[in-house]
PDB file of N, CA and C in Angstrom:
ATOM      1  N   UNK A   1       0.819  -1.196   0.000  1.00  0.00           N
ATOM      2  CA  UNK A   1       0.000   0.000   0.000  1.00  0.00           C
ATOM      3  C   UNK A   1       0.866   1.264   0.000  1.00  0.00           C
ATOM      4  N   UNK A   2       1.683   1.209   0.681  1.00  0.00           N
ATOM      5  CA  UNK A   2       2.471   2.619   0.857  1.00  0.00           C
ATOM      6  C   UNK A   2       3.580   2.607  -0.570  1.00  0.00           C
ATOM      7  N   UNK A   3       3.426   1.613  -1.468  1.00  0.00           N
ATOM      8  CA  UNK A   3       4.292   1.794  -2.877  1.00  0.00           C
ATOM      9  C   UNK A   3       3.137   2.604  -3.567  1.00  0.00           C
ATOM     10  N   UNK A   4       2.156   2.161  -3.649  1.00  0.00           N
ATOM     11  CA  UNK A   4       1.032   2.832  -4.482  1.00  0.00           C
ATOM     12  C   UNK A   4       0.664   4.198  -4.027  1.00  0.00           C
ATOM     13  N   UNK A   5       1.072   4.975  -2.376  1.00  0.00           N
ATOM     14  CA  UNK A   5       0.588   6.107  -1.899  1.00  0.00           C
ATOM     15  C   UNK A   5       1.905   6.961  -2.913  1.00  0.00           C
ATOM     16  N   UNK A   6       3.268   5.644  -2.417  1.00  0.00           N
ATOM     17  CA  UNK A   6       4.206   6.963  -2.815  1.00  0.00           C
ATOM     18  C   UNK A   6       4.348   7.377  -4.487  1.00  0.00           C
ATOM     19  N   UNK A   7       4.043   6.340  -5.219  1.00  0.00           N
ATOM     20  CA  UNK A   7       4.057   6.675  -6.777  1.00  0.00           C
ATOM     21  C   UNK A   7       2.701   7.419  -6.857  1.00  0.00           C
ATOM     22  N   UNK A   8       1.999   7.426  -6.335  1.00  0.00           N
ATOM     23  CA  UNK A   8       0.812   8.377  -6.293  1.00  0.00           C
ATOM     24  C   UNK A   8       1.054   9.928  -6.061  1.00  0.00           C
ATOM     25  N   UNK A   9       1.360  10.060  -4.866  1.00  0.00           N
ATOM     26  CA  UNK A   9       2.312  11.217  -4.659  1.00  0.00           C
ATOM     27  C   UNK A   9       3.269  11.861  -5.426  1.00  0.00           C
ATOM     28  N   UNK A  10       3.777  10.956  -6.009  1.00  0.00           N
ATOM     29  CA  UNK A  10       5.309  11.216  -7.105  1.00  0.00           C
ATOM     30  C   UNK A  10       4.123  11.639  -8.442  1.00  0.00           C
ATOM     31  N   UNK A  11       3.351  11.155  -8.861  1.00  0.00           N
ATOM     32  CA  UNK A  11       2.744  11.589 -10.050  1.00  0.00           C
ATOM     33  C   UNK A  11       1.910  12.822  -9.978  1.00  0.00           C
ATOM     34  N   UNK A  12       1.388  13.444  -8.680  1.00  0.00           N
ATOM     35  CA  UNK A  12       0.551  14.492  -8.514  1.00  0.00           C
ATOM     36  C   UNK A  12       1.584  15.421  -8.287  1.00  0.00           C
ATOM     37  N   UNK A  13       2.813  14.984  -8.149  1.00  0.00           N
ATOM     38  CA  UNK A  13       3.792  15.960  -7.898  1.00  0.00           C
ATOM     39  C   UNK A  13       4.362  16.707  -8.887  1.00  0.00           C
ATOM     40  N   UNK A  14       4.865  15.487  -9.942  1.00  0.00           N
ATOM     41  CA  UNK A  14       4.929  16.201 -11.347  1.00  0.00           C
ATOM     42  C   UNK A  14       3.383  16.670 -12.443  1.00  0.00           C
ATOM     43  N   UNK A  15       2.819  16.227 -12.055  1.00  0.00           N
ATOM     44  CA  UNK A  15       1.499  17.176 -12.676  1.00  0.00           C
ATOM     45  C   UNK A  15       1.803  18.607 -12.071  1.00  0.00           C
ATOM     46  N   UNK A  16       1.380  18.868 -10.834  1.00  0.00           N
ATOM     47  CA  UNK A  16       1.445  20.260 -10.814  1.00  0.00           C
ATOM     48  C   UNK A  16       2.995  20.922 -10.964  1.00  0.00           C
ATOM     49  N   UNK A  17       3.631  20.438 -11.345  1.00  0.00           N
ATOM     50  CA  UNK A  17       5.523  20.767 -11.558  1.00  0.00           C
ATOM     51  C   UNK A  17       4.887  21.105 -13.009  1.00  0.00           C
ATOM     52  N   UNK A  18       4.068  20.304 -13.900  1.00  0.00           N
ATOM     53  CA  UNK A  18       4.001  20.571 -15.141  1.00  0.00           C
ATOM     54  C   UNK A  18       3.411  21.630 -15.461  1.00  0.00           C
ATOM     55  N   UNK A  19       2.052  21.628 -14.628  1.00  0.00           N
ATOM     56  CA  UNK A  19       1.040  22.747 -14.551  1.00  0.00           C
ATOM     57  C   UNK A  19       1.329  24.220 -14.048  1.00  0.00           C
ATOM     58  N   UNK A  20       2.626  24.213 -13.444  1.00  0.00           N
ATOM     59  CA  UNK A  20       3.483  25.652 -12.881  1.00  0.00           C
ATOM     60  C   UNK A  20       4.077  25.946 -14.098  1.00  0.00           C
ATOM     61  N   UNK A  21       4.979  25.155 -14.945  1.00  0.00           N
ATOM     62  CA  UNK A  21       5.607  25.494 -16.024  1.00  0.00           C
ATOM     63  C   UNK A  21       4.803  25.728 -17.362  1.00  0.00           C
ATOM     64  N   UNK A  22       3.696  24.959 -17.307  1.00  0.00           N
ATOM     65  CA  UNK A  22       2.466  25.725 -18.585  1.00  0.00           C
ATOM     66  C   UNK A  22       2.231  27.558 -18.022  1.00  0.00           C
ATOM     67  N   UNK A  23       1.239  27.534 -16.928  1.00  0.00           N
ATOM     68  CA  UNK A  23       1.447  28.691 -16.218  1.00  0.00           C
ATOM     69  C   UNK A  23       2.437  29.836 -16.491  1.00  0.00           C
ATOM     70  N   UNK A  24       3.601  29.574 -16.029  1.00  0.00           N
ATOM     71  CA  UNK A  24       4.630  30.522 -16.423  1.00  0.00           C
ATOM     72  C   UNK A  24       4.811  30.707 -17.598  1.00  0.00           C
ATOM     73  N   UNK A  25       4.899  29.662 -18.954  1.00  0.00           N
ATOM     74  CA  UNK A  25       4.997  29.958 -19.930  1.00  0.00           C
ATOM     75  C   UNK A  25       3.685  30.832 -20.839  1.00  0.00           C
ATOM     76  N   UNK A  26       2.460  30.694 -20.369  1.00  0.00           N
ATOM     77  CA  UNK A  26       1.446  31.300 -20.415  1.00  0.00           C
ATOM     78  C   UNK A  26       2.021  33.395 -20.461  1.00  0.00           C
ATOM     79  N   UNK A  27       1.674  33.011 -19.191  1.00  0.00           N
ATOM     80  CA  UNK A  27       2.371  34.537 -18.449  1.00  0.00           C
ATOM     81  C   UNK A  27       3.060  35.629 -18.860  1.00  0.00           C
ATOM     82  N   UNK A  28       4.470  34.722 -19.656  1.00  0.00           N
ATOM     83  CA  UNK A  28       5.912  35.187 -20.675  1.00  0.00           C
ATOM     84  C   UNK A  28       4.766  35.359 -21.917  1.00  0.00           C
ATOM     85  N   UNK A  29       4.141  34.592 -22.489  1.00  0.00           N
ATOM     86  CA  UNK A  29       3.616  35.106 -23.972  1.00  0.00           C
ATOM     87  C   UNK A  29       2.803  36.467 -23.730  1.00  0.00           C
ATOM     88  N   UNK A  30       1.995  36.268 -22.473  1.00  0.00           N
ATOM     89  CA  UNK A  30       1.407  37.261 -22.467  1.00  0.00           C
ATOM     90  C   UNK A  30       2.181  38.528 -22.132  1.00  0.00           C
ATOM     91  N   UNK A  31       2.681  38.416 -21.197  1.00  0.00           N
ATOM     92  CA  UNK A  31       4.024  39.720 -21.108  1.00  0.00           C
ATOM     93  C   UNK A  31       4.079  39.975 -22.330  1.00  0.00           C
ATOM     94  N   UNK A  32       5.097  39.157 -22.934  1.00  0.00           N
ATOM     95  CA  UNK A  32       5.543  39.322 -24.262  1.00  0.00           C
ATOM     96  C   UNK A  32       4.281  40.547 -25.418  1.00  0.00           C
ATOM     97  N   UNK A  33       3.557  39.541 -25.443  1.00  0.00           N
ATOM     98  CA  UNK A  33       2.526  40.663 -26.657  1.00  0.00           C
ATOM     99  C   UNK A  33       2.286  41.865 -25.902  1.00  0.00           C
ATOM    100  N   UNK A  34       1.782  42.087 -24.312  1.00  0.00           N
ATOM    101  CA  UNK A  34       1.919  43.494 -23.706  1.00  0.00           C
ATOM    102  C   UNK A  34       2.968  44.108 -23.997  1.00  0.00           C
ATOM    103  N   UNK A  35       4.145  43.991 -24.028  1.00  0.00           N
ATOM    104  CA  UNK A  35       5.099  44.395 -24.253  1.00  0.00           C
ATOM    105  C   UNK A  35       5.309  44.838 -25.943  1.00  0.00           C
ATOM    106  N   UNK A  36       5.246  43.931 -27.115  1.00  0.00           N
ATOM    107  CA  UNK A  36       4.986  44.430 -28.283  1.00  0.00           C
ATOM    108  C   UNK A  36       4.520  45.413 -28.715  1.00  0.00           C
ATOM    109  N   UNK A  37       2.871  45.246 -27.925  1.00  0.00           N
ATOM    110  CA  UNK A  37       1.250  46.224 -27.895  1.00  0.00           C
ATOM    111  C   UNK A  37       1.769  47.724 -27.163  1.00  0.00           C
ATOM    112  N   UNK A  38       2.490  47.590 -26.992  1.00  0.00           N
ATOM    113  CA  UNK A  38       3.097  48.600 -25.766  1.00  0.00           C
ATOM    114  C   UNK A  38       4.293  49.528 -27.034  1.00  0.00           C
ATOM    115  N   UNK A  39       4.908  48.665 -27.961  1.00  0.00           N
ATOM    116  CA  UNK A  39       5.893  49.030 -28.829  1.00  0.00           C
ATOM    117  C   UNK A  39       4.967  49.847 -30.140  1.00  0.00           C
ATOM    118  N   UNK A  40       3.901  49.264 -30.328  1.00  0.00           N
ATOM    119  CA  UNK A  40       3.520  49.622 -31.461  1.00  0.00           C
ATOM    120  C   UNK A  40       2.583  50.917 -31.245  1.00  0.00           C
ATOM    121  N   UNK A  41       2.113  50.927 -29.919  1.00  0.00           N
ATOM    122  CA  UNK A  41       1.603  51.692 -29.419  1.00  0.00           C
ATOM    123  C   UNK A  41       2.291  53.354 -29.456  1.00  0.00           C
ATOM    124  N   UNK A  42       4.173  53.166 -28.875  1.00  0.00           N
ATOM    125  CA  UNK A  42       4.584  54.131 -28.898  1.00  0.00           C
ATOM    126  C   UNK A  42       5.369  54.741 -30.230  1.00  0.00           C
ATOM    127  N   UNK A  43       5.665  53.693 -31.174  1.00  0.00           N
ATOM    128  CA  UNK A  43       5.808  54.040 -32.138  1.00  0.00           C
ATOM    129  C   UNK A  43       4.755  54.878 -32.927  1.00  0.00           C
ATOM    130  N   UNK A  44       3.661  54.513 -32.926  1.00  0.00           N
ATOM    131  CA  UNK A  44       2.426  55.057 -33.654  1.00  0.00           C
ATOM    132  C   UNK A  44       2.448  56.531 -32.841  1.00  0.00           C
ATOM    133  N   UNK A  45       2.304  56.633 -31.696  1.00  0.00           N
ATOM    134  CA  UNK A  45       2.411  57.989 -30.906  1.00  0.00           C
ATOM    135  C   UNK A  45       3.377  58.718 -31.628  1.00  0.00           C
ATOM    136  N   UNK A  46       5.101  58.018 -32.140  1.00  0.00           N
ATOM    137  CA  UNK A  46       5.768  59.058 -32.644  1.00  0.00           C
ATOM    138  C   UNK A  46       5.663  59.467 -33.579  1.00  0.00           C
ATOM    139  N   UNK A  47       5.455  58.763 -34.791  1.00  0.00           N
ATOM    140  CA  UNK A  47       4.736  58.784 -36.235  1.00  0.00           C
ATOM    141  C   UNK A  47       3.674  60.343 -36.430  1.00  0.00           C
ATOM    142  N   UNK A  48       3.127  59.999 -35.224  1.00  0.00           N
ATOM    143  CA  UNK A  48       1.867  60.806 -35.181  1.00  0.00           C
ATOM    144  C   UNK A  48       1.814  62.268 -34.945  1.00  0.00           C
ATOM    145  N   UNK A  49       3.106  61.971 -33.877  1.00  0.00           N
ATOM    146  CA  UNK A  49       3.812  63.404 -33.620  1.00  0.00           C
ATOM    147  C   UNK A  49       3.380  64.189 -32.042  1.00  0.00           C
ATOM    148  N   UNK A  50       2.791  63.082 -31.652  1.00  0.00           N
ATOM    149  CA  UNK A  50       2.432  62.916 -30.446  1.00  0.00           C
ATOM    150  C   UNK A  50       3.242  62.093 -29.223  1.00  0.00           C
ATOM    151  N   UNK A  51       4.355  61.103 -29.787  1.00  0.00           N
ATOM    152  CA  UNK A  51       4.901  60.560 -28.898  1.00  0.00           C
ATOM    153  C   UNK A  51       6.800  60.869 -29.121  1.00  0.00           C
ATOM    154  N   UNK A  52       6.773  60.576 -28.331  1.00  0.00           N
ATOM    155  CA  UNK A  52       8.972  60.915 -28.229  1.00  0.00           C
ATOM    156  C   UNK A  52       9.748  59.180 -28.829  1.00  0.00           C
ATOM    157  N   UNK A  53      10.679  59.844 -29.510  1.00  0.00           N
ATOM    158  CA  UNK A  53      11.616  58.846 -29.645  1.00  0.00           C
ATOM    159  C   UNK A  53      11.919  58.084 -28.383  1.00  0.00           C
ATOM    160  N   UNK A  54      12.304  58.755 -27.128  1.00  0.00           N
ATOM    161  CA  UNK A  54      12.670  58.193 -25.963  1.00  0.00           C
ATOM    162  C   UNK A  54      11.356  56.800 -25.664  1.00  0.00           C
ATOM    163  N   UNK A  55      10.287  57.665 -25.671  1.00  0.00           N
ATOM    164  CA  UNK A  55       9.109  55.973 -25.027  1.00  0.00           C
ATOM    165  C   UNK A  55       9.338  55.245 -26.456  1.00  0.00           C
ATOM    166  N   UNK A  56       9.676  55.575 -27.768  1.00  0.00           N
ATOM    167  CA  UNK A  56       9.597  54.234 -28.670  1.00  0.00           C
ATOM    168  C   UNK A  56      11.147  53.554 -28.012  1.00  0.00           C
ATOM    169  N   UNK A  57      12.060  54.352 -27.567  1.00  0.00           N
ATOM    170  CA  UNK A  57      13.266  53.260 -27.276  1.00  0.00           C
ATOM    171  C   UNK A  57      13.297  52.426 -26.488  1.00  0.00           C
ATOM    172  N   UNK A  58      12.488  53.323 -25.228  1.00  0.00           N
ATOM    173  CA  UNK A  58      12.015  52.506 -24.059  1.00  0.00           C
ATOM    174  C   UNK A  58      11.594  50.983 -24.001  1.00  0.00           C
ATOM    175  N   UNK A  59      10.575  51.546 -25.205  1.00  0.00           N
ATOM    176  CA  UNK A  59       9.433  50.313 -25.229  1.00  0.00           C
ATOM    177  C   UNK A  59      10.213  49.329 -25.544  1.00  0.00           C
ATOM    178  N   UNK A  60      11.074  49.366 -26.622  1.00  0.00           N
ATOM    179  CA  UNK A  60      11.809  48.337 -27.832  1.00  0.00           C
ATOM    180  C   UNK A  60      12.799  47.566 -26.719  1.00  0.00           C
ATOM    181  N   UNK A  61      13.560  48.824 -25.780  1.00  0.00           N
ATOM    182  CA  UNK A  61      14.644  48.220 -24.711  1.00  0.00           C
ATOM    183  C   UNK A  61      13.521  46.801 -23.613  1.00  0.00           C
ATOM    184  N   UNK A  62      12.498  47.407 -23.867  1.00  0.00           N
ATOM    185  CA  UNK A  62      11.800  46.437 -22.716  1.00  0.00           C
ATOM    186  C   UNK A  62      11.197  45.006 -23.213  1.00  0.00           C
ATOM    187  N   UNK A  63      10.954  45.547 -24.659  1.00  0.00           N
ATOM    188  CA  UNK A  63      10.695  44.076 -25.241  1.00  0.00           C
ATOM    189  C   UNK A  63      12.073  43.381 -25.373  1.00  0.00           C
ATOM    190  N   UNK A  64      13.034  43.978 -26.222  1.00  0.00           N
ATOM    191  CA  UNK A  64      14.306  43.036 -26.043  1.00  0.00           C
ATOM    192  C   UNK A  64      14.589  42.220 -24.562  1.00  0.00           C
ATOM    193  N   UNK A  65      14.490  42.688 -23.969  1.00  0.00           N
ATOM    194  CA  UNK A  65      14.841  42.335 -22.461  1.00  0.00           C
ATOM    195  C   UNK A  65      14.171  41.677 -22.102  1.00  0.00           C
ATOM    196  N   UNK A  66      12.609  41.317 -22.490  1.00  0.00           N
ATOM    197  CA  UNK A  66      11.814  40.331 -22.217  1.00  0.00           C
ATOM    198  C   UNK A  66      12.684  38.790 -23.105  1.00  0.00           C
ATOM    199  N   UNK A  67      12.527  39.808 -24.372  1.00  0.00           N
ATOM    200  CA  UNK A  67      13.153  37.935 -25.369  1.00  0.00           C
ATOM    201  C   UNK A  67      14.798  37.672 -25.250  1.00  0.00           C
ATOM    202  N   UNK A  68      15.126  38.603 -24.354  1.00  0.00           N
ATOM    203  CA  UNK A  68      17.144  37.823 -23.891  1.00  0.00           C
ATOM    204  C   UNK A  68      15.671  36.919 -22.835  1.00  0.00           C
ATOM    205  N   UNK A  69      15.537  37.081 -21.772  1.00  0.00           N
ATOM    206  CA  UNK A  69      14.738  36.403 -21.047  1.00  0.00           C
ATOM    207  C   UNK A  69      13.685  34.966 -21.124  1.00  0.00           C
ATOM    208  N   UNK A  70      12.743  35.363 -22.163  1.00  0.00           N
ATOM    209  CA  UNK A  70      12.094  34.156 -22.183  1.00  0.00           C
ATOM    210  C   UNK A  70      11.902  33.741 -23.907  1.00  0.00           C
ATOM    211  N   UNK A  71      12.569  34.013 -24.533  1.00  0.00           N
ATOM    212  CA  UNK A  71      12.311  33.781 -25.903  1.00  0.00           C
ATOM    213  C   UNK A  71      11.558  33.986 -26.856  1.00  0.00           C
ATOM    214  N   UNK A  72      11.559  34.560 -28.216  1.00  0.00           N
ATOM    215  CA  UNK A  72      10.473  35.068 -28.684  1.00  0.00           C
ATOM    216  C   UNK A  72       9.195  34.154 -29.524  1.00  0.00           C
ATOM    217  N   UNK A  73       9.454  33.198 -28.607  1.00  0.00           N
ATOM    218  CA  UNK A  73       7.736  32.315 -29.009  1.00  0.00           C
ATOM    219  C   UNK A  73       6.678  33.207 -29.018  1.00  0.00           C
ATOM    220  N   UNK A  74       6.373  34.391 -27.924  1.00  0.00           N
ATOM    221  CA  UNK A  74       5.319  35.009 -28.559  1.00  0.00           C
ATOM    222  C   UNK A  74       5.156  35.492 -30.140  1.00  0.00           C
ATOM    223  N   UNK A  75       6.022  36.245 -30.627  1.00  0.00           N
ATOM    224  CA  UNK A  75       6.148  36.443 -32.006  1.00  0.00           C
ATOM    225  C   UNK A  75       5.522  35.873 -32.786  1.00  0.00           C
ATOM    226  N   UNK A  76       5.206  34.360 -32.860  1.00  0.00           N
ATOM    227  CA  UNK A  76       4.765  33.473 -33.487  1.00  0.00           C
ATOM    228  C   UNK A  76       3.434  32.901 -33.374  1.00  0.00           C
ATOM    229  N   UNK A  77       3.164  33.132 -32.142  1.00  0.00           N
ATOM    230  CA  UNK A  77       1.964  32.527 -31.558  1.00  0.00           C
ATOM    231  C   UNK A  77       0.486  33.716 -32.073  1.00  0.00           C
TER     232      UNK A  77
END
């Protein structure tokens, strides 16, 4: 009985180990496109003549820094 509690245990353990790492990867895409939405946003502001070079650099420095970080799978998705 206590082989079947502990492989029981061991399998609910890596489910939610799996279910943290879907989660997080969730999270990063979504960052990610906020972060894009956030780029295109301030670009269009400068275009427009309404926004500064500085928030389009900003923005661009913050998306890069997301994809050194978690990779640019959003891009694609």
């Amino acid at each position: 009985m206590a082989g079947f509690l502990d492989r029981a245990k061991e399998q609910a353990q890596r489910g939610l180990t799996q279910g943290k790492q879907k989660l997080d990867e969730v999270q990063a895409q979504r960052a990610g496109a906020d972060l894009l939405k956030r780029l295109g946003a301030a670009y269009y502001a400068e275009r427009r003549g309404s926004g500064s070079t500085e928030a389009t650099q900003q923005a661009l420095q913050a998306l890069e820094g997301h994809i050194a970080a978690h990779g640019d799978a959003f891009l694609r998705s």
